[in-house]
N, C-alpha and C. Protein backbone atom coordinates (compact mmCIF):
# COMPACT_ATOMS: atom_id res chain seq x y z
N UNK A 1 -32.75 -43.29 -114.51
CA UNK A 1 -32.73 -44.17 -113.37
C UNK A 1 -32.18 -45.54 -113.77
N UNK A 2 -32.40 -45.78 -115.03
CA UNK A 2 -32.16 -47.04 -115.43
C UNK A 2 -30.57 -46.99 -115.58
N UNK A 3 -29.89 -46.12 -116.23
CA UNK A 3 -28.56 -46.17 -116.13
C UNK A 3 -27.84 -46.00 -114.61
N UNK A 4 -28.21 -45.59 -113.96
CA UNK A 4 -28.08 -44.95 -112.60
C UNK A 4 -27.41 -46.91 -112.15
N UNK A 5 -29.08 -47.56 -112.17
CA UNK A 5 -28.97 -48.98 -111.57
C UNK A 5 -28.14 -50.11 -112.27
N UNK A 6 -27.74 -49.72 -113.19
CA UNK A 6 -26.80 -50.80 -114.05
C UNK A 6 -25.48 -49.70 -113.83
N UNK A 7 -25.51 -48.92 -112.96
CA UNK A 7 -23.90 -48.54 -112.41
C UNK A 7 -24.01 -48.84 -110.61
N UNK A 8 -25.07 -49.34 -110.25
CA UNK A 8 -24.86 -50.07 -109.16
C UNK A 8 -24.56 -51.02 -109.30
N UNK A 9 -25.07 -52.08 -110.14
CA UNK A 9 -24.56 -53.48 -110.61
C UNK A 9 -23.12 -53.59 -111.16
N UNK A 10 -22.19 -52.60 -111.37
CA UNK A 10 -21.02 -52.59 -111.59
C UNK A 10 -21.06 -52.76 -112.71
N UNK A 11 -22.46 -52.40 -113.83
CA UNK A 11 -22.19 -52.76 -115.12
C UNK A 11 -21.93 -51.28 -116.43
N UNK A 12 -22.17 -50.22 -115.10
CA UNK A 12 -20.95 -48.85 -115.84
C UNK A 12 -20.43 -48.28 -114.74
N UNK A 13 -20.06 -47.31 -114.62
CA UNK A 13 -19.32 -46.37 -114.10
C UNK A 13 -20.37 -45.70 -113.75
N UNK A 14 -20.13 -44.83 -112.25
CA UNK A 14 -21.22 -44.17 -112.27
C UNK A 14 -21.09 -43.07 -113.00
N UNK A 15 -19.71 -41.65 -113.47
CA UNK A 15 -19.75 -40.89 -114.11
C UNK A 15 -19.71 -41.53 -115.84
N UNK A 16 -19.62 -42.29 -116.31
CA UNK A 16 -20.47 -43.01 -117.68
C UNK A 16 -21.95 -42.61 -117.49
N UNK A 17 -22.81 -43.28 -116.49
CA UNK A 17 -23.87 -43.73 -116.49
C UNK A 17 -23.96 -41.91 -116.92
N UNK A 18 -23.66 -40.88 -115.61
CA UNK A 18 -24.24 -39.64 -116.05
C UNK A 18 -23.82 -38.85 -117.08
N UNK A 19 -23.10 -39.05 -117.88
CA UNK A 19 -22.75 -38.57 -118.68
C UNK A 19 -23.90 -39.45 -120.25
N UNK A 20 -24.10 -40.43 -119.64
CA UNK A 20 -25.11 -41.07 -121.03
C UNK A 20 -26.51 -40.64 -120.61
N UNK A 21 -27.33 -40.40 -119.56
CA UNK A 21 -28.26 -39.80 -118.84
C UNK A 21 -28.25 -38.58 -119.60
N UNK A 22 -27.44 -37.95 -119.74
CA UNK A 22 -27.42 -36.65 -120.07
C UNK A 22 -27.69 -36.43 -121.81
N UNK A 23 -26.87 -37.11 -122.35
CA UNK A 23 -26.97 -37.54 -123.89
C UNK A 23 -28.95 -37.70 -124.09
N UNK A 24 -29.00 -38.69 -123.22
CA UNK A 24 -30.57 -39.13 -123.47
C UNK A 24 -31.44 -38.38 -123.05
N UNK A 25 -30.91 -37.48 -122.55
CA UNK A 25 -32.25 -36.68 -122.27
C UNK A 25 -32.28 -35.11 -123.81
N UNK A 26 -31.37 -35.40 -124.31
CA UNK A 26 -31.18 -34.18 -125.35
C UNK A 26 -32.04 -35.32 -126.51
N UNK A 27 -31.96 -36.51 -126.43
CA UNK A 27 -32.54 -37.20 -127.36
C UNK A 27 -33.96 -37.16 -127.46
N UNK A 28 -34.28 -37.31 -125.77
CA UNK A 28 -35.66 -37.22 -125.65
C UNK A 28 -36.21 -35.92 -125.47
N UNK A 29 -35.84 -34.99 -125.95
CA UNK A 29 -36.26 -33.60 -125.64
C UNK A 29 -36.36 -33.19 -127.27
N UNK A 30 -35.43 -33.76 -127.99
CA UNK A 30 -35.77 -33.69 -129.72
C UNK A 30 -36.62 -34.57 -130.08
N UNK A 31 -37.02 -35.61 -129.82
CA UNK A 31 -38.32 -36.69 -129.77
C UNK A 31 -39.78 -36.33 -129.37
N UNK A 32 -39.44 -35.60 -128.27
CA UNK A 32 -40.86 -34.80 -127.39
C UNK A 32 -41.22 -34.08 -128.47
N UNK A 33 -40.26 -33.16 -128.95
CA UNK A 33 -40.66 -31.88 -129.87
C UNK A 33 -41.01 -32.30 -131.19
N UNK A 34 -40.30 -33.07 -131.69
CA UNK A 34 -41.29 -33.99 -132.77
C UNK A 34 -42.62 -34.38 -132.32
N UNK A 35 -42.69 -34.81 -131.60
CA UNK A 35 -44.48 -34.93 -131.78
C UNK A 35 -45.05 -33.92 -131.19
N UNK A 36 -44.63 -32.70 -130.40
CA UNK A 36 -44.94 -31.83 -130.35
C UNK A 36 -45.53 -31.13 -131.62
N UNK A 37 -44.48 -31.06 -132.40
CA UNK A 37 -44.60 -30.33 -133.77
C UNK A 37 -45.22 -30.95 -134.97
N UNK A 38 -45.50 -32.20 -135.11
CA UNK A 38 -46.25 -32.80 -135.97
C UNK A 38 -47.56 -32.04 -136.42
N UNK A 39 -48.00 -31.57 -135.52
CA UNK A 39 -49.50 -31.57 -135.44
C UNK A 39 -49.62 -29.95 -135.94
N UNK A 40 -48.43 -29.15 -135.78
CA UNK A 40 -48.11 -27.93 -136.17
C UNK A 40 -48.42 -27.59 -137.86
N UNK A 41 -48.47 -28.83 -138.68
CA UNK A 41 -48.73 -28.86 -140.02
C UNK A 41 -47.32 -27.61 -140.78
N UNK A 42 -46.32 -27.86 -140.20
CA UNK A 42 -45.10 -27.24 -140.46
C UNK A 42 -44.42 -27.62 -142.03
N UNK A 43 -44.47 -28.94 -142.48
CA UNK A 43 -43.79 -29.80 -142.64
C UNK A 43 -42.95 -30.60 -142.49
N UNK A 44 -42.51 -31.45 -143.15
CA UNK A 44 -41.46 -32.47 -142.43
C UNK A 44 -40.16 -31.61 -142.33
N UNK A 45 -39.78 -30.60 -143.40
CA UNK A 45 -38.49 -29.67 -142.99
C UNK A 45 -38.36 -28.99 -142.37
N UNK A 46 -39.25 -28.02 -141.79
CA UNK A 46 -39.45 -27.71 -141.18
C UNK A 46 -39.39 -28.34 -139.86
N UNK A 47 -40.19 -29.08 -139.63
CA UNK A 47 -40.19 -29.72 -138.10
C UNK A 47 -39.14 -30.22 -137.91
N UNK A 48 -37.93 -30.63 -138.58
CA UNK A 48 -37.26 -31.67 -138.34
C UNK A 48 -35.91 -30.45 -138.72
N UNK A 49 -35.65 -29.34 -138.87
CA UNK A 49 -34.94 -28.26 -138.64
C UNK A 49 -35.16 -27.69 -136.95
N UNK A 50 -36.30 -27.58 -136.96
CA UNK A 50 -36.44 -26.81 -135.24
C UNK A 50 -36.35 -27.80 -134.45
N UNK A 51 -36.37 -29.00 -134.88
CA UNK A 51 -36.43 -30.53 -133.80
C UNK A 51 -34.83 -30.82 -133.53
N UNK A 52 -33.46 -30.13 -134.54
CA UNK A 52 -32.49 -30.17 -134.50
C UNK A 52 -31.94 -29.49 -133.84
N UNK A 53 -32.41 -27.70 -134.02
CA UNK A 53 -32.02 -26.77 -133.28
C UNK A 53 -32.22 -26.80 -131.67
N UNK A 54 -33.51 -27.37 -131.11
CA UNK A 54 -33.79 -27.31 -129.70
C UNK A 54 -32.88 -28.72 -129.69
N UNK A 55 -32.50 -29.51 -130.23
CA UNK A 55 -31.76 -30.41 -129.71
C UNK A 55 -30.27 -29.43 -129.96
N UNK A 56 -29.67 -28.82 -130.32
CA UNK A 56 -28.66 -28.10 -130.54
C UNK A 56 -28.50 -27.33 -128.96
N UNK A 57 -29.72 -26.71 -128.58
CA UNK A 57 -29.38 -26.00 -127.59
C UNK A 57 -29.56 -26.94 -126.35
N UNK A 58 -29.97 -28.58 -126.50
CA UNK A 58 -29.90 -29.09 -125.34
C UNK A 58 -28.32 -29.28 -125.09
N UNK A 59 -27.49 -29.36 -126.61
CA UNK A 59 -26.24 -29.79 -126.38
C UNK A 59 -25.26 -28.77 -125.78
N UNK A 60 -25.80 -27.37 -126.38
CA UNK A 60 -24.92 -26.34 -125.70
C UNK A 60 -25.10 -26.56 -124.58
N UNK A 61 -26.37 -26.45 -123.42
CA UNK A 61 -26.37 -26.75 -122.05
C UNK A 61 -25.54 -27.61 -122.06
N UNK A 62 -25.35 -28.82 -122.32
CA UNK A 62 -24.64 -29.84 -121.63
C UNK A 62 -22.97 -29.48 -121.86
N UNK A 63 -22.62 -29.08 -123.08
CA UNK A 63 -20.80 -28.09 -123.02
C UNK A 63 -20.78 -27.12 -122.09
N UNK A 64 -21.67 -26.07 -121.85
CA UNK A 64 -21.31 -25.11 -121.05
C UNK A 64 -21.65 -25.89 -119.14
N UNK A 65 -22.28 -26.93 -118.86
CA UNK A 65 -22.29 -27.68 -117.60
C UNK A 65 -20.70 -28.08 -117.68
N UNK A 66 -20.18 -28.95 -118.84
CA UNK A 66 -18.95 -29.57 -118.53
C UNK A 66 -17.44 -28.41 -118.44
N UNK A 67 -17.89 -26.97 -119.01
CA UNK A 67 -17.03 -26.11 -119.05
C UNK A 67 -17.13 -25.47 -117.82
N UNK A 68 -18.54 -25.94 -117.23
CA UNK A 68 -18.41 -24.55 -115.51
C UNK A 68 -17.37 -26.18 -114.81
N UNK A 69 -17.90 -27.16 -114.46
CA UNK A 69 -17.88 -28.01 -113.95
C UNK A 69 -16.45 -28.52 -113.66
N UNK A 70 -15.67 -28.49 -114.94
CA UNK A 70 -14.81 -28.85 -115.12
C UNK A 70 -12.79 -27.74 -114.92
């Protein structure tokens, strides 16, 4: 939302704004799962391998959106 309103203010683009919306939410979805997984007693390589991969598949969603889309 916050990017959304600084592309009303003319201070991005609105397809910028969603295209960085989109970035941030793969960020915050590998962030969630980190502390998700902390508590998993995994280790740090562990957690921070599967914290890559679910961020991996947030990114495939977002190539295969810009490949239907586009």
């Amino acid at each position: 939302m916050a990017l959304l309103g600084l592309s009303a203010l003319n201070v991005l683009e609105v397809p910028l704004a969603l295209h960085l919306g989109q970035w941030w939410l793969v960020a915050a979805l590998a962030f969630f799962a980190f502390l998700a997984m902390r508590r998993m007693r995994l280790g740090l390589w562990r957690t921070a391998v599967l914290m890559l991969l679910l961020a991996a598949v947030g990114v495939v969603v977002i190539l295969l959106q810009l490949l239907a889309h586009s």
